[in-house]
N, C-alpha and C. Protein backbone atom coordinates (compact mmCIF):
# COMPACT_ATOMS: atom_id res chain seq x y z
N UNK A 1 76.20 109.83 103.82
CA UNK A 1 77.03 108.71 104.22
C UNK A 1 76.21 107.80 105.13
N UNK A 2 76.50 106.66 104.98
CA UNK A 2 75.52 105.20 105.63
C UNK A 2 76.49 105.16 106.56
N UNK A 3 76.51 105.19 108.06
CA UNK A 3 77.69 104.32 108.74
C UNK A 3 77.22 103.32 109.71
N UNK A 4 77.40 101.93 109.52
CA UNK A 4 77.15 100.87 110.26
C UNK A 4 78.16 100.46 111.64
N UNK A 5 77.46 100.48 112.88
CA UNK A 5 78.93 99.94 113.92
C UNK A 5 78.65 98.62 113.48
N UNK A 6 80.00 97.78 113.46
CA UNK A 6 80.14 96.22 113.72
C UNK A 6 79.72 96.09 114.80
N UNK A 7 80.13 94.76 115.04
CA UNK A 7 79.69 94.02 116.50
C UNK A 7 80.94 94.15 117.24
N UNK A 8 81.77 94.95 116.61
CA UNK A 8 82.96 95.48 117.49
C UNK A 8 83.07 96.95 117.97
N UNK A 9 82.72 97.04 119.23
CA UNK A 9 81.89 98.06 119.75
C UNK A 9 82.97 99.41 119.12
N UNK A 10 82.66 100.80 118.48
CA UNK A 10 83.97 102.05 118.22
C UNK A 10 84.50 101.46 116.81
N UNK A 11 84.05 100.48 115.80
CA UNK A 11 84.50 99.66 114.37
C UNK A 11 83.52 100.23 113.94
N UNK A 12 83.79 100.77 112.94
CA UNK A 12 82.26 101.51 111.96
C UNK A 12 82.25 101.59 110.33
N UNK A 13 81.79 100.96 109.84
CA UNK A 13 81.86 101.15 108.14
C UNK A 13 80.94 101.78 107.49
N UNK A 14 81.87 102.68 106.83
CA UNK A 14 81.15 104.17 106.26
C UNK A 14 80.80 104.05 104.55
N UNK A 15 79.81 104.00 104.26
CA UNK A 15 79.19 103.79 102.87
C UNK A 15 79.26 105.08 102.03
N UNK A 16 80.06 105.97 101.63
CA UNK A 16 79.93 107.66 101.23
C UNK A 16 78.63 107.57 100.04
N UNK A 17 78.00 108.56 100.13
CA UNK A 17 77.36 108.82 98.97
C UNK A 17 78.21 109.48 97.20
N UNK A 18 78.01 107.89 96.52
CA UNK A 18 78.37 108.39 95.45
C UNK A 18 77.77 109.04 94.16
N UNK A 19 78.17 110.12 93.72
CA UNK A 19 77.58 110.96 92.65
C UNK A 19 78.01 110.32 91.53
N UNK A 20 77.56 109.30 90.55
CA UNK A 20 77.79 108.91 89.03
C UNK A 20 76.74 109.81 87.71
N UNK A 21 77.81 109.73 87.27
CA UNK A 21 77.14 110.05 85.77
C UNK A 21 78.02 109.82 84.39
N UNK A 22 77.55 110.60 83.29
CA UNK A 22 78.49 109.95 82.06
C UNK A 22 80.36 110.43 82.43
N UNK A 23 80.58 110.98 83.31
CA UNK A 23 81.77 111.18 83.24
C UNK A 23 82.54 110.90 84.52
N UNK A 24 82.03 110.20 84.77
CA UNK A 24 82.42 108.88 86.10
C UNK A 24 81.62 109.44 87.30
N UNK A 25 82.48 109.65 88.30
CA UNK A 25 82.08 109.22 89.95
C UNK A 25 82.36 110.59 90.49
N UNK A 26 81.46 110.98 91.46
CA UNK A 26 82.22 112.19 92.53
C UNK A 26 81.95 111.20 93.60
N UNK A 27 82.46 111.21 95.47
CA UNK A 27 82.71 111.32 96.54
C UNK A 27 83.36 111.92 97.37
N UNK A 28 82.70 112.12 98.66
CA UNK A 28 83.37 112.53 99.34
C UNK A 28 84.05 111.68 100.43
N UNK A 29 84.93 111.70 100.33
CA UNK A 29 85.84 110.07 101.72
C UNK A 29 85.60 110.76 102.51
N UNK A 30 86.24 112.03 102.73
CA UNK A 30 85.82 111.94 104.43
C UNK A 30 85.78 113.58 104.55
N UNK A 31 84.71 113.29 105.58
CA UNK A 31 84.44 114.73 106.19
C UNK A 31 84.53 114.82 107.61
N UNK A 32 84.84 115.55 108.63
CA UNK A 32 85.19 115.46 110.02
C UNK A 32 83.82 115.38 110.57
N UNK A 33 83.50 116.67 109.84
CA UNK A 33 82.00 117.25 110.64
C UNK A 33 80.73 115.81 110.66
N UNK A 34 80.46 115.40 109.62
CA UNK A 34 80.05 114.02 109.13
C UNK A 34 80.22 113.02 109.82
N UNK A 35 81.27 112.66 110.01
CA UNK A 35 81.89 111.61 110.34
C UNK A 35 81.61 111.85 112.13
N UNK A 36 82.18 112.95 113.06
CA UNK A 36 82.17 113.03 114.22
C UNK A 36 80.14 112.77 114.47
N UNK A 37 79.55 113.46 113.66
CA UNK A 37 77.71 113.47 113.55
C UNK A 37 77.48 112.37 113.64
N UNK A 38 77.74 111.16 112.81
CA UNK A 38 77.43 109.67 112.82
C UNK A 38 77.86 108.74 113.38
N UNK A 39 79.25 108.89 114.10
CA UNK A 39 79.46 108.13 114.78
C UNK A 39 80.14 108.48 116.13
N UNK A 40 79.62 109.89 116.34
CA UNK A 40 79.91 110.16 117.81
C UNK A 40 81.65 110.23 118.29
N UNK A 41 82.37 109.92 117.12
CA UNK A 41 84.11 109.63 117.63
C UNK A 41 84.83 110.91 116.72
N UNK A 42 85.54 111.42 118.12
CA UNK A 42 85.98 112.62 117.82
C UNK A 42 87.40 112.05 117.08
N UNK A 43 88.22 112.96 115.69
CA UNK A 43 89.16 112.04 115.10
C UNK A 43 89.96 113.20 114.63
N UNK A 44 91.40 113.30 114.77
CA UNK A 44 91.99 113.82 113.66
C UNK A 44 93.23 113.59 113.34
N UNK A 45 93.03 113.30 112.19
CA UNK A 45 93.85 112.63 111.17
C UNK A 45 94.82 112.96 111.42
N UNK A 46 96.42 112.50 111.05
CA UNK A 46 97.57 113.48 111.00
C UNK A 46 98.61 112.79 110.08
N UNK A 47 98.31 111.63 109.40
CA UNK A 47 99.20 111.02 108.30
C UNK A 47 98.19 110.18 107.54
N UNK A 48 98.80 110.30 106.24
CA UNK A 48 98.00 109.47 104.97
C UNK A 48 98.66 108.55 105.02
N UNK A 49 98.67 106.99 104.81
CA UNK A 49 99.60 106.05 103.91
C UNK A 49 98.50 105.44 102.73
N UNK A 50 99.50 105.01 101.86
CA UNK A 50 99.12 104.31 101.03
C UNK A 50 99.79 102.91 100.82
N UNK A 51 99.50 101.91 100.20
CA UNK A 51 99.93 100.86 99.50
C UNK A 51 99.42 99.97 98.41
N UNK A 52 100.66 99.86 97.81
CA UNK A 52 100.38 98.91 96.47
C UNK A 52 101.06 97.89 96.67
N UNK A 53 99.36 96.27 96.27
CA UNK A 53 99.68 95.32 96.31
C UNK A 53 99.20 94.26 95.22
N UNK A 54 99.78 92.95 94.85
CA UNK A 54 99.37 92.39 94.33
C UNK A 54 98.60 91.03 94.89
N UNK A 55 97.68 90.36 94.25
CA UNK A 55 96.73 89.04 94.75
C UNK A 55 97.29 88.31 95.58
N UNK A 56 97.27 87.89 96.46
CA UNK A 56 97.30 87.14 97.70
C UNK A 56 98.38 87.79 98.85
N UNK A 57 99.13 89.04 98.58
CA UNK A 57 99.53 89.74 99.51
C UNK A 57 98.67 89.96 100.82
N UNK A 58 99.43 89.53 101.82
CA UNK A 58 98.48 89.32 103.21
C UNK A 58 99.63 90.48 104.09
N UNK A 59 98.67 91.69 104.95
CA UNK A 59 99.62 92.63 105.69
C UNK A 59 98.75 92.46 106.97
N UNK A 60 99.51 91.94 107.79
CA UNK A 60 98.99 91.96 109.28
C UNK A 60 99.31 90.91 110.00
N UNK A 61 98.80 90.66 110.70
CA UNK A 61 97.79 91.88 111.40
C UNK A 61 98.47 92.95 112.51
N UNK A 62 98.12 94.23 112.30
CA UNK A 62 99.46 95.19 112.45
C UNK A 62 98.14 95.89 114.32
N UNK A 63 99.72 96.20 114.75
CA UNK A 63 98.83 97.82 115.76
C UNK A 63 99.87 98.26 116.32
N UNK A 64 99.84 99.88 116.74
CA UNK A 64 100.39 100.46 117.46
C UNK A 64 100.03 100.27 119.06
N UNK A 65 100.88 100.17 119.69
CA UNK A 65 100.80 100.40 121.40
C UNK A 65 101.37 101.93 121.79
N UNK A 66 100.47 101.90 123.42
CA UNK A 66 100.71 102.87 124.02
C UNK A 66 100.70 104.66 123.67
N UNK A 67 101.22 105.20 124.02
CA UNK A 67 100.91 106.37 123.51
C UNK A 67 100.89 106.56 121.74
N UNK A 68 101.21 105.24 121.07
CA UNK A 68 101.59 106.04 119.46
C UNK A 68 100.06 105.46 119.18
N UNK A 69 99.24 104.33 120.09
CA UNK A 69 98.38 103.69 119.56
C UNK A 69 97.59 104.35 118.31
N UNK A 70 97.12 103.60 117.12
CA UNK A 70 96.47 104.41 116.29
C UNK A 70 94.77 103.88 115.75
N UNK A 71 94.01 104.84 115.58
CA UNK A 71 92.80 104.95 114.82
C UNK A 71 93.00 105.10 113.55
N UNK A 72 92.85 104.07 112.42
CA UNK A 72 92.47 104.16 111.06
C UNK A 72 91.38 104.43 110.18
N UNK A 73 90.82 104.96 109.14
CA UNK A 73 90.23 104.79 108.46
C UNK A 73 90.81 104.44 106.85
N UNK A 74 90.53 103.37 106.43
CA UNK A 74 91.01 102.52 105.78
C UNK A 74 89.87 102.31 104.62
N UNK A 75 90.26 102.54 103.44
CA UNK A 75 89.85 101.92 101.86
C UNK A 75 90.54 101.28 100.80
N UNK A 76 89.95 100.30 100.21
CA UNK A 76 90.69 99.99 98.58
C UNK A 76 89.98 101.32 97.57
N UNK A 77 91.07 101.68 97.11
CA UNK A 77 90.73 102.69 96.24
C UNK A 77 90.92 102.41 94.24
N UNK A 78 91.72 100.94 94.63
CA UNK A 78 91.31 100.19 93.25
C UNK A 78 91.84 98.55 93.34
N UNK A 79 91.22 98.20 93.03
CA UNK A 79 90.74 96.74 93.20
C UNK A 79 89.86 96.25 95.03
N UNK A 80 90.31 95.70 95.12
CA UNK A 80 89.69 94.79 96.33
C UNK A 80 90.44 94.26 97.11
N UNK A 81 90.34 94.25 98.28
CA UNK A 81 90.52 93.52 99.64
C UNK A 81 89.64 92.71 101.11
N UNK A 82 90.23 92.35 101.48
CA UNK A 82 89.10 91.63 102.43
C UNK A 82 90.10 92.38 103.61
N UNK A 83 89.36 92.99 103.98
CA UNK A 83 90.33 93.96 105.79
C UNK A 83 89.62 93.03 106.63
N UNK A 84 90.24 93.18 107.78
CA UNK A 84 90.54 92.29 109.00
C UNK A 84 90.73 93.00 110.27
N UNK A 85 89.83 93.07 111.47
CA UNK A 85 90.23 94.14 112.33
C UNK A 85 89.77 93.46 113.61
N UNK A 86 90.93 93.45 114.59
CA UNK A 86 90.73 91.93 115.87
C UNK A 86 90.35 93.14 116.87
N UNK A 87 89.59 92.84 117.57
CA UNK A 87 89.93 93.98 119.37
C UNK A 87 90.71 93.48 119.90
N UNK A 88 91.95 94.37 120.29
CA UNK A 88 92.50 93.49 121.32
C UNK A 88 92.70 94.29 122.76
N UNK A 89 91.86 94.46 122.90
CA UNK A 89 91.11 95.86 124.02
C UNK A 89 90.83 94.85 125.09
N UNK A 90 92.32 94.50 126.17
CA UNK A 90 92.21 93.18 127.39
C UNK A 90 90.52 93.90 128.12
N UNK A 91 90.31 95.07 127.66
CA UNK A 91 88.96 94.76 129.31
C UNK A 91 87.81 95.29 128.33
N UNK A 92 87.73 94.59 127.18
CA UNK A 92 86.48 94.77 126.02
C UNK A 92 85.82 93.44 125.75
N UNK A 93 84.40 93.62 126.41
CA UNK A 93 83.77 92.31 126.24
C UNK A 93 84.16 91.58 124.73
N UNK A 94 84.41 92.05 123.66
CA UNK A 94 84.96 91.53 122.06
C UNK A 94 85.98 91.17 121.98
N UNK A 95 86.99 91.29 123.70
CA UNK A 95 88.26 91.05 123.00
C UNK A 95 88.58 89.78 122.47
N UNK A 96 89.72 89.82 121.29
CA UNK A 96 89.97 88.81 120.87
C UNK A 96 88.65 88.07 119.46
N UNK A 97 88.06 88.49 119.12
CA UNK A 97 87.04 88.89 118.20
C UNK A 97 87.68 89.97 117.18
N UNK A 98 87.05 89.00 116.31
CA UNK A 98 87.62 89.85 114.63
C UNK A 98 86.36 89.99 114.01
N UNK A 99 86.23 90.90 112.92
CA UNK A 99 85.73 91.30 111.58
C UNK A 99 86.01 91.52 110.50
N UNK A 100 85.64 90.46 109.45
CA UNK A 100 85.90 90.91 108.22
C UNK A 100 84.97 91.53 107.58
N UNK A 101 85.67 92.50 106.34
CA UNK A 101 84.61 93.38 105.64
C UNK A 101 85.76 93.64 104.00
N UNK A 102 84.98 93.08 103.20
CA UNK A 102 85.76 93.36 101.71
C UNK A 102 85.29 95.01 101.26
N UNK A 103 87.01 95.54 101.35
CA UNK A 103 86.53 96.60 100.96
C UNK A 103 87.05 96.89 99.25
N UNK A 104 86.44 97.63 98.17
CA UNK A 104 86.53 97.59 97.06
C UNK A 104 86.79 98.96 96.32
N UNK A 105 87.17 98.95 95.14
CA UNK A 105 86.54 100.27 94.17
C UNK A 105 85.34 100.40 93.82
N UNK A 106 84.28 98.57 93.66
CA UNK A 106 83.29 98.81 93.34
C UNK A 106 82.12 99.14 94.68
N UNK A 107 82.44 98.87 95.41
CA UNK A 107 81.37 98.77 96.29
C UNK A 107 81.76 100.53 97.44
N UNK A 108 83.31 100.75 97.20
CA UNK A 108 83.50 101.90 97.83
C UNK A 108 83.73 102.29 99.91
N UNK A 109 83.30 100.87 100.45
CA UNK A 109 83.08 101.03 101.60
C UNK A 109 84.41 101.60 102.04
N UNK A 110 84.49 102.07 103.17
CA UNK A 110 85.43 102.40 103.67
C UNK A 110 85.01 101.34 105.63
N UNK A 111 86.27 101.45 106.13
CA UNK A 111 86.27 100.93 107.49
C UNK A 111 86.83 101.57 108.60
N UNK A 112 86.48 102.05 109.79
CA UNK A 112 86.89 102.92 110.73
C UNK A 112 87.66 101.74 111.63
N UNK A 113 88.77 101.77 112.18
CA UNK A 113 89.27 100.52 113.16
C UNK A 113 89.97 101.64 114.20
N UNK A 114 89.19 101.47 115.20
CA UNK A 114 89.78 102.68 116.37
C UNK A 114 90.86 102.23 117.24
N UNK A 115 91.51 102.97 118.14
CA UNK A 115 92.78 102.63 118.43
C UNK A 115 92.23 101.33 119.49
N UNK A 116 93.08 100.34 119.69
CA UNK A 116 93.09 99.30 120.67
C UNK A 116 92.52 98.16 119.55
N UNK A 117 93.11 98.64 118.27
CA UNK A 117 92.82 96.87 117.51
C UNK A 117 94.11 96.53 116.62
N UNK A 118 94.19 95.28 116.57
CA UNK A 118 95.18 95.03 115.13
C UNK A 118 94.40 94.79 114.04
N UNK A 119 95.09 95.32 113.01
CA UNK A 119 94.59 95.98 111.37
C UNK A 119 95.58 94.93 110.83
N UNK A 120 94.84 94.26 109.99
CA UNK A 120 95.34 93.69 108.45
C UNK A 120 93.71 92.99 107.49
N UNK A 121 94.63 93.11 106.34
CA UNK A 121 94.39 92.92 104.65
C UNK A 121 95.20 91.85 104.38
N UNK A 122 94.39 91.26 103.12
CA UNK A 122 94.76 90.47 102.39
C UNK A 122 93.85 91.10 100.91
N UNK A 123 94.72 90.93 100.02
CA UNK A 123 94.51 91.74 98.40
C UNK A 123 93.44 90.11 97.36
N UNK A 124 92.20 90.34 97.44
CA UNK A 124 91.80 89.51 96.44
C UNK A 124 91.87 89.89 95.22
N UNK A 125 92.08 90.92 94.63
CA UNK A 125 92.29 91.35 93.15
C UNK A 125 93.27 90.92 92.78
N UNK A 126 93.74 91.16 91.05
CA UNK A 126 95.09 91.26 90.94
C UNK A 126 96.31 91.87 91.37
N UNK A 127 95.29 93.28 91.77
CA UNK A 127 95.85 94.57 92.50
C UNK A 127 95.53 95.17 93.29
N UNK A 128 96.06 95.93 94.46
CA UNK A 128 95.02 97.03 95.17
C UNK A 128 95.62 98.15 95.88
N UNK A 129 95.21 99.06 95.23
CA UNK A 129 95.76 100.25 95.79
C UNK A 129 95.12 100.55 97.28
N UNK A 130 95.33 100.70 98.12
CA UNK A 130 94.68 100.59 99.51
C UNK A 130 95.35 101.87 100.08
N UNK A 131 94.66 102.60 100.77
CA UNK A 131 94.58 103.75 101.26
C UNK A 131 93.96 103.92 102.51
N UNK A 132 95.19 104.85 103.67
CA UNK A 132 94.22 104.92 105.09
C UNK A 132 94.70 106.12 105.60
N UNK A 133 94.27 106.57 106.40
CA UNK A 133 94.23 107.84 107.25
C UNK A 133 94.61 106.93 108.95
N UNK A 134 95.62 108.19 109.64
CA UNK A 134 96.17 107.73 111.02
C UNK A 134 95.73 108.95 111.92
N UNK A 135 95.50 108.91 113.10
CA UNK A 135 95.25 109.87 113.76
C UNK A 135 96.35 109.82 114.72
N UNK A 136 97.49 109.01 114.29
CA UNK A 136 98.74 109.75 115.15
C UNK A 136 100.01 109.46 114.21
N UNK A 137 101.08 109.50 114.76
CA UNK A 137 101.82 109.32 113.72
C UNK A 137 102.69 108.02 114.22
N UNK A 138 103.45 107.15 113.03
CA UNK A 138 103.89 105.48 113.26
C UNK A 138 105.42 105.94 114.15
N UNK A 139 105.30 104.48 115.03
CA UNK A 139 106.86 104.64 115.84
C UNK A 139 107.31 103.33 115.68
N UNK A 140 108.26 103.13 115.22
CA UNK A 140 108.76 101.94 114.83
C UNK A 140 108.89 101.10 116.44
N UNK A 141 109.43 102.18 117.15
CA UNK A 141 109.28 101.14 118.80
C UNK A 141 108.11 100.34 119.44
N UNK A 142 107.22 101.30 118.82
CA UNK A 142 105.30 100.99 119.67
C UNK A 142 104.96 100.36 118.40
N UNK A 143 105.55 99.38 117.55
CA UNK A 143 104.78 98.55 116.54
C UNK A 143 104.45 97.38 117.39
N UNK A 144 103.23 96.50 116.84
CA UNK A 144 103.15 95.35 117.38
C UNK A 144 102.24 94.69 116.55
N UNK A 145 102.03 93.02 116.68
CA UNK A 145 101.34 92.53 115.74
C UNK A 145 100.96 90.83 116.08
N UNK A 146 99.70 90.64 115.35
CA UNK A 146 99.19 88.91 115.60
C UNK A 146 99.68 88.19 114.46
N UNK A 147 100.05 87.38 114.77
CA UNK A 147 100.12 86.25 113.56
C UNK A 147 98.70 86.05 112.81
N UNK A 148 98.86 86.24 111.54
CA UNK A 148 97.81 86.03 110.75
C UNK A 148 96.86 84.73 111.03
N UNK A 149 97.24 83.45 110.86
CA UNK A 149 96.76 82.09 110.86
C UNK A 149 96.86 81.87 112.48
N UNK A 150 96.69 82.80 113.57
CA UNK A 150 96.36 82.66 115.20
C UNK A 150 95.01 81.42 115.22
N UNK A 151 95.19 80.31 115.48
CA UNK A 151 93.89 79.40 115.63
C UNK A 151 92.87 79.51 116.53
N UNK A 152 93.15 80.32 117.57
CA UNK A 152 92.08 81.02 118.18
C UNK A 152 91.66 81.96 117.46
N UNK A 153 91.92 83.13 116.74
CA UNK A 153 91.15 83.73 115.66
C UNK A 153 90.29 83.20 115.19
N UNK A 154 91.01 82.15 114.50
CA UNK A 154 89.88 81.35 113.44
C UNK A 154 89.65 82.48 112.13
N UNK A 155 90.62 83.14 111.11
CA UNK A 155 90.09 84.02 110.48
C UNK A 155 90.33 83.43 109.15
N UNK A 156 88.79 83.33 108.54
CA UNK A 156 88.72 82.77 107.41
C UNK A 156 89.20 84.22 105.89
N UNK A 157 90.38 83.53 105.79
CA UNK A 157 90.90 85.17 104.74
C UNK A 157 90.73 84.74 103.61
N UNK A 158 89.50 84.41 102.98
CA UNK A 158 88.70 83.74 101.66
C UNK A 158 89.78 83.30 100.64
N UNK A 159 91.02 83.52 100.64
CA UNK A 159 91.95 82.75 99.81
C UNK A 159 92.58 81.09 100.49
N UNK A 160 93.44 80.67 99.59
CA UNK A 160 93.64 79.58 99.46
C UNK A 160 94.86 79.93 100.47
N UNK A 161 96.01 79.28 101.47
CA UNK A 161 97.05 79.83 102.09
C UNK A 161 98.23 79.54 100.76
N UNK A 162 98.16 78.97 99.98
CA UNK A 162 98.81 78.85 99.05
C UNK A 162 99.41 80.01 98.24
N UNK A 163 98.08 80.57 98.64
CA UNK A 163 98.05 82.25 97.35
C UNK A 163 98.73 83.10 98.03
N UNK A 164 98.84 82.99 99.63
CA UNK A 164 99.60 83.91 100.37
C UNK A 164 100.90 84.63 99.82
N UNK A 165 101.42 85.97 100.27
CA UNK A 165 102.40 86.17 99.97
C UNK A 165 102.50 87.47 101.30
N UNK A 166 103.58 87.17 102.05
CA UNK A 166 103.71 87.76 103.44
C UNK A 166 104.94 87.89 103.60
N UNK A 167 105.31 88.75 104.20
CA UNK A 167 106.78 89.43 104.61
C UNK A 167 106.96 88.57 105.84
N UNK A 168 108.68 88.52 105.67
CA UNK A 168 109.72 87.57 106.38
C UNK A 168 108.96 88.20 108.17
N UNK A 169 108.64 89.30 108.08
CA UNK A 169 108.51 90.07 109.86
C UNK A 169 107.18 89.43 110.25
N UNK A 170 106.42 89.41 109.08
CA UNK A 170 104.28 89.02 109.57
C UNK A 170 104.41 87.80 109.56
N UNK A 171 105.75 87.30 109.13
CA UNK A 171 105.69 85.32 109.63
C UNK A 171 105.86 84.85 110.74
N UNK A 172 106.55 85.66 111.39
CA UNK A 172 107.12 85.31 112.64
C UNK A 172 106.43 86.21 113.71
N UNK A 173 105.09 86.78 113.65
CA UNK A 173 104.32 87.40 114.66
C UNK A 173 104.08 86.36 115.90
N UNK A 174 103.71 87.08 116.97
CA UNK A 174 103.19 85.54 117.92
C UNK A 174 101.65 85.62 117.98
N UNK A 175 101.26 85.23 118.52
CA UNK A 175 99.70 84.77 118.65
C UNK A 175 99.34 85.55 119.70
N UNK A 176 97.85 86.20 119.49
CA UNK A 176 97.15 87.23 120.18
C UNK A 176 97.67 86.51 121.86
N UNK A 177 97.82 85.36 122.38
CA UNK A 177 97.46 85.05 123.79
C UNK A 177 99.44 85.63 124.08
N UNK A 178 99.95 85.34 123.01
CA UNK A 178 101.56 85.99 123.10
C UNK A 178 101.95 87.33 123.15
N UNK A 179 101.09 87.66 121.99
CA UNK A 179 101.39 89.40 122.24
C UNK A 179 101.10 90.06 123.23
N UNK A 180 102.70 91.64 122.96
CA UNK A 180 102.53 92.11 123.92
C UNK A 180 101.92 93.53 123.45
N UNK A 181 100.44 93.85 123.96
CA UNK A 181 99.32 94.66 123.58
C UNK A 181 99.69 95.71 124.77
């Protein structure tokens, strides 16, 4: 496994080594032992989610607060997405700083987003099955979230806003300087 930190200090994207041949693909997504070796962050998992979306579906930008706060590791497991991961860590030289990283079926990357960030996607395929791992479990009370189009962001989400398609709740987020983190 390749794992790169972003320029968002504890953000790490993990490249797995894939096995091809005539009868497709082996990988391994994730290994603890691996994973704790390369990037030094102790993790354990304790819920899977999944979701299915179609082209210009935009989800975010999402985070847990306080004790439910959560660490993801996050993949498209068929088609493509462009993930999105802000710090919003008030005493982190990055705060308020985002990264994008398209994650795919073809390219396989996966993305680590540790607790103290908001997480969202937007689906460039037709489709995308997207898949993540939580290291705590969701509380509907400790949800919280940025407005996607925040102009201090500045986050270029390579589609047109036209193509958007966003739930009645991610419209009405407030803006990172609003939220309450």
């Amino acid at each position: 496994m390749i794992v790169s930190e972003t320029k968002l200090k504890g953000c790490f994207i993990l490249e797995p080594k894939v096995f091809n041949d005539s009868r497709g693909y082996f990988l391994e997504s994730f290994n603890q032992k691996t994973f704790e070796e390369k990037t030094g962050v102790a993790v354990n998992f304790v819920q899977d989610n999944e979701s299915l979306s179609s082209r210009g579906v935009l989800r975010g930008l999402h985070f847990q607060k306080g004790d439910f706060a959560q660490a993801k590791l996050v993949r498209a497991v068929k088609g493509s997405v462009l993930d999105i991961v802000v710090d919003i860590r008030k005493d982190s030289l990055t705060f308020g700083e985002h990264v994008s990283v398209e994650l795919s079926e073809e390219n396989k990357k996966q993305l680590f987003v540790p607790r103290g960030f908001a997480h969202g996607f937007v689906v460039l395929s037709e489709i995308a099955l997207f898949s993540y791992k939580c290291d705590n479990f969701y509380n509907k009370a400790s949800e919280g979230g940025i407005i996607y189009n925040d102009k201090n962001l500045n986050i270029d989400w390579k589609l047109n806003e036209s193509e958007f398609i966003i739930s009645e709740k991610d419209l009405v987020l407030p803006t990172l300087e609003m939220a309450k983190i």
